[in-house]
N, C-alpha and C. Protein backbone atom coordinates (compact mmCIF):
# COMPACT_ATOMS: atom_id res chain seq x y z
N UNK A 1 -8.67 4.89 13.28
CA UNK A 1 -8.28 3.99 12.22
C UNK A 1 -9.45 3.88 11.23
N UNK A 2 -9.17 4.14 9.76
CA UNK A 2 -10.39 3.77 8.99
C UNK A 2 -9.99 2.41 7.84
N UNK A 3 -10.99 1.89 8.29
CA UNK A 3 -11.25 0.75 7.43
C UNK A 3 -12.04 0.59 6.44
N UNK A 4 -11.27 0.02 5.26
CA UNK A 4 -11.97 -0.37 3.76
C UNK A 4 -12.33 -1.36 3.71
N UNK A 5 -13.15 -2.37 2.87
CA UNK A 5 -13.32 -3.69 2.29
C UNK A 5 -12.71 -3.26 1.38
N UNK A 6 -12.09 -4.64 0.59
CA UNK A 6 -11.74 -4.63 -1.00
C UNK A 6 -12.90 -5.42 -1.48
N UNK A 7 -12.23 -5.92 -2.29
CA UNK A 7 -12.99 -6.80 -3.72
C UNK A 7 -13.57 -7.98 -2.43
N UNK A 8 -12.60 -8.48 -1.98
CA UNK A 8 -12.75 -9.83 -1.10
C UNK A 8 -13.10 -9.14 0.20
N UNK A 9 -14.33 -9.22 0.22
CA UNK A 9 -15.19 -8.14 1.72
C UNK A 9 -14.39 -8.62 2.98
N UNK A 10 -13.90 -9.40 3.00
CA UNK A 10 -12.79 -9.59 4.63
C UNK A 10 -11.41 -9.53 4.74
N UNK A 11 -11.09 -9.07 3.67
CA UNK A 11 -9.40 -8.32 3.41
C UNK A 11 -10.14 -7.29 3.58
N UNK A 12 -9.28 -6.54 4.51
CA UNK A 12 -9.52 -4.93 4.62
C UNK A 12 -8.22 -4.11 4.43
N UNK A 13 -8.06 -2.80 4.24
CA UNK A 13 -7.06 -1.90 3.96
C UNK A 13 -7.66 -0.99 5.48
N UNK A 14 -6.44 -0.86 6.23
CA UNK A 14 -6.37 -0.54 7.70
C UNK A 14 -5.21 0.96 7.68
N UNK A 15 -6.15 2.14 7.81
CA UNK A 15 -5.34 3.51 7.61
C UNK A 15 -5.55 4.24 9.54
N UNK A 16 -4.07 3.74 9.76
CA UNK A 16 -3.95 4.50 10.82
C UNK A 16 -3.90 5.74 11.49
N UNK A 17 -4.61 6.67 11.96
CA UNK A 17 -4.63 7.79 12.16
C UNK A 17 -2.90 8.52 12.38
N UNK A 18 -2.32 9.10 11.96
CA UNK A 18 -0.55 9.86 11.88
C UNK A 18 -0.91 10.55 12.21
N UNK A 19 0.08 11.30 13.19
CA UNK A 19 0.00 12.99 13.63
C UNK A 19 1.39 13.36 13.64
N UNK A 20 1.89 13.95 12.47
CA UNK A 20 2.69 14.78 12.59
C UNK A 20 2.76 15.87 12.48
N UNK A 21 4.36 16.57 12.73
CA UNK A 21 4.67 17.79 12.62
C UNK A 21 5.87 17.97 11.80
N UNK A 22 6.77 19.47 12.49
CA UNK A 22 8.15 19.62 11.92
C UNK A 22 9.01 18.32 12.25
N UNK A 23 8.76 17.58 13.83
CA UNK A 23 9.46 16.86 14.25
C UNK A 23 9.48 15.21 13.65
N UNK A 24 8.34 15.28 12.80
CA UNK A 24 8.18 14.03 12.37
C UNK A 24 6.85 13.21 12.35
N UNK A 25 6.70 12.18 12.95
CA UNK A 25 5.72 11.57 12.79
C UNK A 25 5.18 10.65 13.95
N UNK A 26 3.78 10.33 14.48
CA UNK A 26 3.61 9.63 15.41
C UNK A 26 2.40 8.43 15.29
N UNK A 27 2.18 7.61 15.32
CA UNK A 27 0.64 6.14 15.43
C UNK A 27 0.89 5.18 15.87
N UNK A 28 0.21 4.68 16.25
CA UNK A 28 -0.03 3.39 16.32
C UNK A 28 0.29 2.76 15.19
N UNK A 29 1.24 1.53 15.35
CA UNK A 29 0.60 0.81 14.21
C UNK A 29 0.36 -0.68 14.30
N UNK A 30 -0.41 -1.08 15.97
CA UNK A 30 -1.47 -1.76 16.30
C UNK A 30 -1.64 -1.66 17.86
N UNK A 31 -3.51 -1.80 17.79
CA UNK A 31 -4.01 -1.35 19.31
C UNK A 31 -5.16 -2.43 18.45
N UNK A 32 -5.11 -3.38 19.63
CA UNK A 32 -6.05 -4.28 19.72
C UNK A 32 -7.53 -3.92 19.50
N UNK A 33 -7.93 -2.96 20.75
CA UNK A 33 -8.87 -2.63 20.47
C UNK A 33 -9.67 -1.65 19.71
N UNK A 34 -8.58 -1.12 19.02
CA UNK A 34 -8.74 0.32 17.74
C UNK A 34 -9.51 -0.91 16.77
N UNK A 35 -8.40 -2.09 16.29
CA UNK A 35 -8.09 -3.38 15.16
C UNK A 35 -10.22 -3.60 15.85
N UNK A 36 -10.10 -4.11 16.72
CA UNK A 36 -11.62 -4.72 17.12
C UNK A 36 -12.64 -3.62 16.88
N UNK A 37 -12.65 -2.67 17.09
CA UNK A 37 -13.65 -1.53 16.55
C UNK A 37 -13.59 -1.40 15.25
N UNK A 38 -12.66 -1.37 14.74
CA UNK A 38 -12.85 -0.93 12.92
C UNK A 38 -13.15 -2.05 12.22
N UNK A 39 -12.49 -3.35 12.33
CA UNK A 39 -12.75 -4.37 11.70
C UNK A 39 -14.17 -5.19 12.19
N UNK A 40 -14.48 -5.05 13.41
CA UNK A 40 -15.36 -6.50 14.06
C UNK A 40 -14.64 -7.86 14.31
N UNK A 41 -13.10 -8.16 14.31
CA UNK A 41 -13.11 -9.10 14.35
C UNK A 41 -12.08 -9.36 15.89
N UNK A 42 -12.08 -10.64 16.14
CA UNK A 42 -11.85 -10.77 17.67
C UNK A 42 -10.60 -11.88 17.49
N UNK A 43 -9.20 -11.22 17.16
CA UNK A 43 -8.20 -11.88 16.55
C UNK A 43 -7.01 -12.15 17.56
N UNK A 44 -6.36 -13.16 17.56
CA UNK A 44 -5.09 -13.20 18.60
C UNK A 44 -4.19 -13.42 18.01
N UNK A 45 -2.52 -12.64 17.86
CA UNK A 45 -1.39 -12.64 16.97
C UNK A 45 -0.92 -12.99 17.94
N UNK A 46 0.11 -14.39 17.26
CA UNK A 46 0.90 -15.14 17.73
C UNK A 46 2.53 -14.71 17.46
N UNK A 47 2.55 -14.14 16.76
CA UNK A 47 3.83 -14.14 15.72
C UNK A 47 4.12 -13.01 15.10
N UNK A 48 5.38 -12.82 15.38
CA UNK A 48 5.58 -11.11 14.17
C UNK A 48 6.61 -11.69 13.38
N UNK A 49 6.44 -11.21 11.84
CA UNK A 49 7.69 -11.58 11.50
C UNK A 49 8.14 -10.14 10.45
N UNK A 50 9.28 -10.19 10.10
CA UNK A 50 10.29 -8.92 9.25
C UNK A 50 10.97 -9.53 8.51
N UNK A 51 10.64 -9.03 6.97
CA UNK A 51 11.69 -9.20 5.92
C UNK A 51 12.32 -7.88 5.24
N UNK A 52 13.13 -7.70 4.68
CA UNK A 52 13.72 -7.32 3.65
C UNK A 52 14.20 -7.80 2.50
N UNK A 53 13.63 -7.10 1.39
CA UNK A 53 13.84 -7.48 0.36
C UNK A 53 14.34 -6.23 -0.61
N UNK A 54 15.29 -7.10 -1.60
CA UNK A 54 15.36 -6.02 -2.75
C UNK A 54 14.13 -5.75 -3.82
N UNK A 55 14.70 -4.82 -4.95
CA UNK A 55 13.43 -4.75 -5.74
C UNK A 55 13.30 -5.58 -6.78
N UNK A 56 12.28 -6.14 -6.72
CA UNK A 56 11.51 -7.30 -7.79
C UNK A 56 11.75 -8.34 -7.15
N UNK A 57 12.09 -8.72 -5.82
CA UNK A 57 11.98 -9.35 -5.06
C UNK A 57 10.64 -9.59 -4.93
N UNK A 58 9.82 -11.02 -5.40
CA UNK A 58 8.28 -11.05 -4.87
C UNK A 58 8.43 -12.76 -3.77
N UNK A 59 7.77 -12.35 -3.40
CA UNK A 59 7.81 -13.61 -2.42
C UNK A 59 5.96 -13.88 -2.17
N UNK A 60 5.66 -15.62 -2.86
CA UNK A 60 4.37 -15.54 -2.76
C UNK A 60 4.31 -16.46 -4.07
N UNK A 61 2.62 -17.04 -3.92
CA UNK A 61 1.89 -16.39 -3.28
C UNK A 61 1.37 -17.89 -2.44
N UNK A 62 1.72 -17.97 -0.78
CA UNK A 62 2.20 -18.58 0.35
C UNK A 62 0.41 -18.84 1.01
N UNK A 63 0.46 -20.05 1.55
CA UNK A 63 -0.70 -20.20 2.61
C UNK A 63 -0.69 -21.48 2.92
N UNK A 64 -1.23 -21.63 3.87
CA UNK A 64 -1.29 -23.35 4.57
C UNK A 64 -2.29 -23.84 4.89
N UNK A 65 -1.93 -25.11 4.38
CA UNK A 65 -3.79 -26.02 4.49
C UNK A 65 -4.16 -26.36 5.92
N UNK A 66 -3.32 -26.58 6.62
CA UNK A 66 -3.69 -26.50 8.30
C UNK A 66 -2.87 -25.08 8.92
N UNK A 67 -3.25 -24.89 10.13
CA UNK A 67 -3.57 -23.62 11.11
C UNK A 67 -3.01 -22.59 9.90
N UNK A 68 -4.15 -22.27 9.20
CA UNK A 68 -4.44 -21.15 8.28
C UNK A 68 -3.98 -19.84 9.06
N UNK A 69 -2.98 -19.09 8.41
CA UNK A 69 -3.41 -17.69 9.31
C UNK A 69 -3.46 -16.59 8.95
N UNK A 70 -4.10 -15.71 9.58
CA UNK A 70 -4.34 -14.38 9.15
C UNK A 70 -3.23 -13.93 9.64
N UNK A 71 -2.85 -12.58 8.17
CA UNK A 71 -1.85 -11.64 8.58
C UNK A 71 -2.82 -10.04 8.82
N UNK A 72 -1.95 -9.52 9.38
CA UNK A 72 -1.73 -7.84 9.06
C UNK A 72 -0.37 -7.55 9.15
N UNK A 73 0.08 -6.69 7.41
CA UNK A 73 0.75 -6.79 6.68
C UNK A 73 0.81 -5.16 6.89
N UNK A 74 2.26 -4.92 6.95
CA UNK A 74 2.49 -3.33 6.97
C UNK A 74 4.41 -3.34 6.26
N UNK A 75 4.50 -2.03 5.66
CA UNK A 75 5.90 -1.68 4.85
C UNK A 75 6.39 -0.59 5.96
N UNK A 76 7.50 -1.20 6.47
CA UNK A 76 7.85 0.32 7.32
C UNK A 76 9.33 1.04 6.30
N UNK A 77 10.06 0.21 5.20
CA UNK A 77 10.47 0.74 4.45
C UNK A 77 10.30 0.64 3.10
N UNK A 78 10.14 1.37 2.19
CA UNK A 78 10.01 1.19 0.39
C UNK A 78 8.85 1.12 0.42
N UNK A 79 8.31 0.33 -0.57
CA UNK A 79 7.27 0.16 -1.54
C UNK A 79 6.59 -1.07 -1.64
N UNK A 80 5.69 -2.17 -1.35
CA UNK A 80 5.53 -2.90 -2.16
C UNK A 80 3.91 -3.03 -2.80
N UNK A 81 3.91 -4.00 -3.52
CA UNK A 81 2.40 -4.40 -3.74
C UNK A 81 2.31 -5.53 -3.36
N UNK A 82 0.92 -5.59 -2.18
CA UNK A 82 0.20 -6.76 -2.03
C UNK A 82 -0.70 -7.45 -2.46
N UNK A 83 -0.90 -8.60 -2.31
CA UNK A 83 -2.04 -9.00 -2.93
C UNK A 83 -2.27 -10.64 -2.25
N UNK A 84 -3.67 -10.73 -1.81
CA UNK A 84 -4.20 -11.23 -1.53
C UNK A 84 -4.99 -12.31 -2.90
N UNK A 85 -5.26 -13.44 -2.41
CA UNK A 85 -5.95 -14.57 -3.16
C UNK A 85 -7.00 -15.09 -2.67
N UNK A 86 -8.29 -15.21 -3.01
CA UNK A 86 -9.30 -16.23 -1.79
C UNK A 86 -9.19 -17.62 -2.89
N UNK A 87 -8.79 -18.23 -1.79
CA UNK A 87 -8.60 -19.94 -1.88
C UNK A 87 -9.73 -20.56 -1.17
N UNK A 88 -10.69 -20.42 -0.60
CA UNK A 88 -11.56 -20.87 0.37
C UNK A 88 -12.75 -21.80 -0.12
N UNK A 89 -12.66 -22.85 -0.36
CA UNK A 89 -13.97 -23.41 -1.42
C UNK A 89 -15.23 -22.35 -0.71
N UNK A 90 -15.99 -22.79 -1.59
CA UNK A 90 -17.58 -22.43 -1.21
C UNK A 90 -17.73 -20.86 -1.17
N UNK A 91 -16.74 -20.16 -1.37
CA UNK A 91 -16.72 -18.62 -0.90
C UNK A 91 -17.17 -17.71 -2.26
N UNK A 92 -17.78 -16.80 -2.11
CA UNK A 92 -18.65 -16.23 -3.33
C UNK A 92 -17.13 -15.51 -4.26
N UNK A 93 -16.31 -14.78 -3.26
CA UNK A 93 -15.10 -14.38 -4.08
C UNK A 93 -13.96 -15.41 -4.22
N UNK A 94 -14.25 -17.15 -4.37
CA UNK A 94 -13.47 -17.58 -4.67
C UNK A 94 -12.26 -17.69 -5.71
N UNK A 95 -11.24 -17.53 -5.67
CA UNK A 95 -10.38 -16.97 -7.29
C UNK A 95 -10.14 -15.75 -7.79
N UNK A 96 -10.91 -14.61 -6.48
CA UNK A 96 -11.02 -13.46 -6.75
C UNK A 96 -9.28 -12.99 -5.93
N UNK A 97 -8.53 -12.19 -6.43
CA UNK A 97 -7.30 -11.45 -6.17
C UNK A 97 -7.82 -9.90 -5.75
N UNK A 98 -6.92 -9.61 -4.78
CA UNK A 98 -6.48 -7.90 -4.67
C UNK A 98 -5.50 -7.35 -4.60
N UNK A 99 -4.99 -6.12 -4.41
CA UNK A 99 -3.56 -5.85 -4.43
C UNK A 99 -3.97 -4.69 -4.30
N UNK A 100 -2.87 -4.19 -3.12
CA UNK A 100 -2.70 -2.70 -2.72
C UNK A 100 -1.42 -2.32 -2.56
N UNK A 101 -0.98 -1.19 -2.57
CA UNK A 101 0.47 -0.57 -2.63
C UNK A 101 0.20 -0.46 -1.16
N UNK A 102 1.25 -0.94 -0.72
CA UNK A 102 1.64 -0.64 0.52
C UNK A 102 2.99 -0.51 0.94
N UNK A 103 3.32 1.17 2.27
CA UNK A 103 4.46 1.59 1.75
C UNK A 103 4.73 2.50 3.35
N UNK A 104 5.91 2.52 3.47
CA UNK A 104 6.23 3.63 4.60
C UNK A 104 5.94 4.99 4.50
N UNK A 105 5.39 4.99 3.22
CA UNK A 105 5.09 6.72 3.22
C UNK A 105 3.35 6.47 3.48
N UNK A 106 2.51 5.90 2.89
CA UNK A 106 1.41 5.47 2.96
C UNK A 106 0.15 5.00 4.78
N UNK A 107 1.76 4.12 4.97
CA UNK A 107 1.52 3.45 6.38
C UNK A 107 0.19 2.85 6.16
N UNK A 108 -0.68 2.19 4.79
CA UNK A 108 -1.32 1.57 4.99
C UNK A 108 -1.09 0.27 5.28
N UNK A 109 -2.41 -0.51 6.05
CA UNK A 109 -1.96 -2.06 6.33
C UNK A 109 -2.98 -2.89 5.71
N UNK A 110 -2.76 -4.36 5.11
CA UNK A 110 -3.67 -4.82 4.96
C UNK A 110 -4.19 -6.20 5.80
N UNK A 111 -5.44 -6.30 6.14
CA UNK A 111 -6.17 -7.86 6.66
C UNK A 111 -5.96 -8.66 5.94
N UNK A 112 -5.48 -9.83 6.02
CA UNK A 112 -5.52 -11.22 5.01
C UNK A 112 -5.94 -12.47 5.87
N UNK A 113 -7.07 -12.27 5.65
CA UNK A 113 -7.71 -13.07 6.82
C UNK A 113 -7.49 -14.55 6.38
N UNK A 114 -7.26 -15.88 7.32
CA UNK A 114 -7.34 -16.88 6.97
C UNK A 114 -7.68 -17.91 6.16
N UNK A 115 -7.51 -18.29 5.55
CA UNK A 115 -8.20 -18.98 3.73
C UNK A 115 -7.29 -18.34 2.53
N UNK A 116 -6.81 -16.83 2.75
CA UNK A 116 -6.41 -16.71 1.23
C UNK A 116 -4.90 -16.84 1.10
N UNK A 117 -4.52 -17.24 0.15
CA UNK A 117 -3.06 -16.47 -0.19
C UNK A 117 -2.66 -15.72 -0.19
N UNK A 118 -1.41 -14.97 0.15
CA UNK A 118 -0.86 -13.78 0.30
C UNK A 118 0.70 -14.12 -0.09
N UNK A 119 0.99 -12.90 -1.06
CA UNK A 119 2.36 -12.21 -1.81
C UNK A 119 2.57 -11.11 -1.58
N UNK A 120 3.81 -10.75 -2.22
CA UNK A 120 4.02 -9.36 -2.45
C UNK A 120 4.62 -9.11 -3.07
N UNK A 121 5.23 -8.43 -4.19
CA UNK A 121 6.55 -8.19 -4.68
C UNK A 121 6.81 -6.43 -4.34
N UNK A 122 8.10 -6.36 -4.21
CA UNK A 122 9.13 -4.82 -4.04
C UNK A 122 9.19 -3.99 -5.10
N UNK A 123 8.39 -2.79 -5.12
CA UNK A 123 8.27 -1.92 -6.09
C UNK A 123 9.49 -0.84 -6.11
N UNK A 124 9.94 -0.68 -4.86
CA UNK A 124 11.48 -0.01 -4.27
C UNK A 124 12.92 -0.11 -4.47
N UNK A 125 13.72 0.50 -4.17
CA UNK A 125 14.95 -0.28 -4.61
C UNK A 125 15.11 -1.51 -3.11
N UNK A 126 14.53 -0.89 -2.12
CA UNK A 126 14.68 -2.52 -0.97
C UNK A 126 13.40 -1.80 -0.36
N UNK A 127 12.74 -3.02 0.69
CA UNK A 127 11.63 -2.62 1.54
C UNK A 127 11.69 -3.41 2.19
N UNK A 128 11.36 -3.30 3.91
CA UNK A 128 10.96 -3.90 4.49
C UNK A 128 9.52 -4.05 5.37
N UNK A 129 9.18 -5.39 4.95
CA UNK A 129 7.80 -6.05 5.45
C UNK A 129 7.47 -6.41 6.99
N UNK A 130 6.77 -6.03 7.30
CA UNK A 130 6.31 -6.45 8.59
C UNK A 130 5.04 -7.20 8.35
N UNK A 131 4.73 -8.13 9.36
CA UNK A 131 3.66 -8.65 9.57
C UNK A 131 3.25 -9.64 10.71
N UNK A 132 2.07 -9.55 11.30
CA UNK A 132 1.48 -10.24 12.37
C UNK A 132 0.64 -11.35 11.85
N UNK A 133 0.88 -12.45 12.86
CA UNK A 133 -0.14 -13.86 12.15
C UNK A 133 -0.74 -14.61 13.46
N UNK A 134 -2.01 -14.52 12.97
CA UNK A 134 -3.19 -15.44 13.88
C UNK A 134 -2.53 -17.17 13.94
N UNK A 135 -1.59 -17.75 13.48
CA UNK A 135 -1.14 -18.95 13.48
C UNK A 135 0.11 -19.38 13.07
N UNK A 136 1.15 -20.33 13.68
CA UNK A 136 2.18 -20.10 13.86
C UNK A 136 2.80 -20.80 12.35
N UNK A 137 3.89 -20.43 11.78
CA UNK A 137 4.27 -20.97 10.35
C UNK A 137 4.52 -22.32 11.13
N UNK A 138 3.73 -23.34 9.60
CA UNK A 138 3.70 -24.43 10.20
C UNK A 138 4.61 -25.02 8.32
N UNK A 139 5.58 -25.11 8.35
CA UNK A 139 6.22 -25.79 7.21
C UNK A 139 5.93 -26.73 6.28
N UNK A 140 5.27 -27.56 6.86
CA UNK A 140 4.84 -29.03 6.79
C UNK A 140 3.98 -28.72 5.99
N UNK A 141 2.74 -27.75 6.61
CA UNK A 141 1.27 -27.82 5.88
C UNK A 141 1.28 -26.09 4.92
N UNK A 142 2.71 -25.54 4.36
CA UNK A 142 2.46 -24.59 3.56
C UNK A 142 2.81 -25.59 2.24
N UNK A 143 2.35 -24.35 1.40
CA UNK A 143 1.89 -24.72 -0.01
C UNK A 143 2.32 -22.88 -0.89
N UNK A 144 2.68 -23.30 -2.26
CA UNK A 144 3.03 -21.84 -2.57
C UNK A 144 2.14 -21.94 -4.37
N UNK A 145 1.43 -21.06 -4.84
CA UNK A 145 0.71 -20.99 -6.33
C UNK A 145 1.44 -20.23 -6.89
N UNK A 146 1.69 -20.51 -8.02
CA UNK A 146 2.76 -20.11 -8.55
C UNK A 146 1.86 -18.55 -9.16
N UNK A 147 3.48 -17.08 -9.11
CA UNK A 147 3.07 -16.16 -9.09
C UNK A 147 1.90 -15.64 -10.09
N UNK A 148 2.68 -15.91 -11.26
CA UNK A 148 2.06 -16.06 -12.62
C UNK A 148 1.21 -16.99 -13.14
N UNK A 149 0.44 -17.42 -12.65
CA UNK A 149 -0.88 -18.35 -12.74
C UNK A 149 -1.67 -17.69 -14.03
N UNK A 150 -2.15 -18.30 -15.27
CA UNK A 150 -2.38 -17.29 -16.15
C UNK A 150 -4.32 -17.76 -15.48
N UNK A 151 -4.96 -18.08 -14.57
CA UNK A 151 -5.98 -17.93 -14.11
C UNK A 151 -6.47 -16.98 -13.20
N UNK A 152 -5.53 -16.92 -12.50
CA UNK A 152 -5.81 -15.86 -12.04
C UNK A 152 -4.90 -14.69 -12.26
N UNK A 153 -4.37 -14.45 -13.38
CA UNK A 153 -3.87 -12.83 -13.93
C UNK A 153 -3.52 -11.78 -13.19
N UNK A 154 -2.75 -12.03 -12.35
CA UNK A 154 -2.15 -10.49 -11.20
C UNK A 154 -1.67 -9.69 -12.09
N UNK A 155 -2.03 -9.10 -12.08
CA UNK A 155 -0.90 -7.33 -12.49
C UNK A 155 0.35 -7.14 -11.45
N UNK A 156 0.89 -7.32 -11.50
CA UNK A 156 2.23 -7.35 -10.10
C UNK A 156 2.35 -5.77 -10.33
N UNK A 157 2.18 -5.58 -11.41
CA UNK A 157 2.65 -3.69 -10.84
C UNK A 157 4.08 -3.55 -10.86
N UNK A 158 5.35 -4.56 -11.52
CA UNK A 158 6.71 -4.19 -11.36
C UNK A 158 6.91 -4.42 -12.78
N UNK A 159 8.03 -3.96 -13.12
CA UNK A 159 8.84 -4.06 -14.55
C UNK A 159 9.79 -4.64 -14.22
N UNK A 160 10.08 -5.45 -14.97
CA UNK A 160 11.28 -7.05 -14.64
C UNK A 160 10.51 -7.87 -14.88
N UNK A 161 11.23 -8.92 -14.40
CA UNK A 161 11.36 -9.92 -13.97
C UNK A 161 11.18 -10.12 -12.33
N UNK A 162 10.27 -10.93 -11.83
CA UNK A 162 10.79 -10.87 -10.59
C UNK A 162 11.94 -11.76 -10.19
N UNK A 163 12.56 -11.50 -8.93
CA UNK A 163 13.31 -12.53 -8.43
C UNK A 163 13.04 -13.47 -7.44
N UNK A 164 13.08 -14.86 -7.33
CA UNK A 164 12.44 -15.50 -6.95
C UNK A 164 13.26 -16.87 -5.94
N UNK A 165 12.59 -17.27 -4.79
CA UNK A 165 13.21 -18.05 -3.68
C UNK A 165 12.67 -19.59 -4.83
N UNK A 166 13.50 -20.68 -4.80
CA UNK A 166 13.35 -21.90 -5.28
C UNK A 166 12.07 -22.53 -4.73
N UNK A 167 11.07 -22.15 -3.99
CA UNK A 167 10.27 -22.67 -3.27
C UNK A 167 8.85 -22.14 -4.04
N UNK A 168 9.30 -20.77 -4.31
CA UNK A 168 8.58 -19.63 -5.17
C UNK A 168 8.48 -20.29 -6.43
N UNK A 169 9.52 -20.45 -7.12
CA UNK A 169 9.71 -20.43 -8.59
C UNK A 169 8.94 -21.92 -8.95
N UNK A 170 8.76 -22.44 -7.50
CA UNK A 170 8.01 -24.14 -8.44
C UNK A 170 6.78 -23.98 -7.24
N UNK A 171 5.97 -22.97 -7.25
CA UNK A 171 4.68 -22.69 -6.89
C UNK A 171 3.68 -23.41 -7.94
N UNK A 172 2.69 -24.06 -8.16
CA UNK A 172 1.73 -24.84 -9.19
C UNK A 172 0.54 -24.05 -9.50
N UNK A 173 0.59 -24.12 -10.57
CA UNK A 173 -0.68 -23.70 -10.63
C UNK A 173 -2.18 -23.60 -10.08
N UNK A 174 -2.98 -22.82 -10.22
CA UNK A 174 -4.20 -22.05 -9.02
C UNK A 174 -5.29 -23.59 -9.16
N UNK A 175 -5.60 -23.73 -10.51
CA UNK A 175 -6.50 -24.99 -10.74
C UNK A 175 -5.81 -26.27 -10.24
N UNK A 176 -4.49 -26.44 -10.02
CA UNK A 176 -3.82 -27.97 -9.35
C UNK A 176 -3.15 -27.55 -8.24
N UNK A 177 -3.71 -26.40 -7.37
CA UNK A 177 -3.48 -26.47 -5.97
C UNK A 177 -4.13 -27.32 -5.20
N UNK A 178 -2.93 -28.29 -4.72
CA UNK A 178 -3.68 -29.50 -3.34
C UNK A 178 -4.44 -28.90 -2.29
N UNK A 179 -5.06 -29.59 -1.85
CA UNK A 179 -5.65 -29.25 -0.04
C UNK A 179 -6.23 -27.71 -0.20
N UNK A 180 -7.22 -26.78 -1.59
CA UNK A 180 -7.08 -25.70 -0.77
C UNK A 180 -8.18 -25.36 0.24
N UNK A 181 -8.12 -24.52 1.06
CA UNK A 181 -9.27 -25.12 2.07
C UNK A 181 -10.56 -24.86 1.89
């Protein structure tokens, strides 16, 4: 498995070793202790969850002021772009964003370690998301920033409009986010 830093040195981009052939394709796409050698970090997933979405479908950008959790984020169908937010007071890349294409042809994954926000929107005509979380969705204590924050300026990388869950569409702005941690 080789591991990147991005912009935000503890989001990582996680490229699983594939071995295929005529017959197709074969990896991992998680071994605890592959995840603990490449990254350094000593993580316990509670939770898997799977969406599907159509395209311009973005969902985001999601995090919670209590049991914060880290994902690893993988596309086993379509296209999307991710992107990560650090929300974390005191943190040198505070306000800093990333975003990676991530995709079933790609099979890259990304770290979104605890503290930041995390989105995505569907660059595909549908895709589906996978992802693992260090802490269990806690309803109560999520919070959503609205996509288009003109402070922090994402490039979403789609043409449209996105389409958007009612929870999404009244996300607040990055400077009048409550509680961020």
């Amino acid at each position: 498995m080789r591991c990147t830093p991005t912009a935000i040195p503890d989001a990582l981009i996680l490229e699983p070793k594939v071995f295929g052939d005529d017959r197709g394709f074969f990896y991992e796409s998680y071994n605890q202790q592959a995840f603990q050698a490449a990254t350094g970090l000593d993580v316990t997933f509670v939770q898997d969850n799977h969406s599907k979405s159509a395209r311009n479908v973005l969902r985001g950008l999601h995090y919670q002021v209590e049991q914060p959790q880290g994902k690893l984020v993988r596309v086993v169908q379509g296209e999307v772009f991710d992107v990560a937010v650090d929300i974390r007071k005191g943190s040198k890349t505070f306000g800093l964003w990333v975003g990676q294409i991530l995709s079933a042809e790609n099979k890259k994954q990304l770290w979104v370690p605890p503290g930041l926000a995390h989105g995505f929107v569907v660059l595909s005509e549908t895709a589906e998301f996978l992802y693992k979380t260090t802490d269990y969705y806690a309803p109560a204590h999520e919070r959503c920033i609205a996509w288009n924050d003109p402070d922090l300026a994402i490039n979403w990388q789609m043409q449209g409009e996105p389409l958007l869950s009612a929870k999404d569409a009244a996300g607040v702005a990055f400077r009048d986010a409550t509680s961020r941690l």
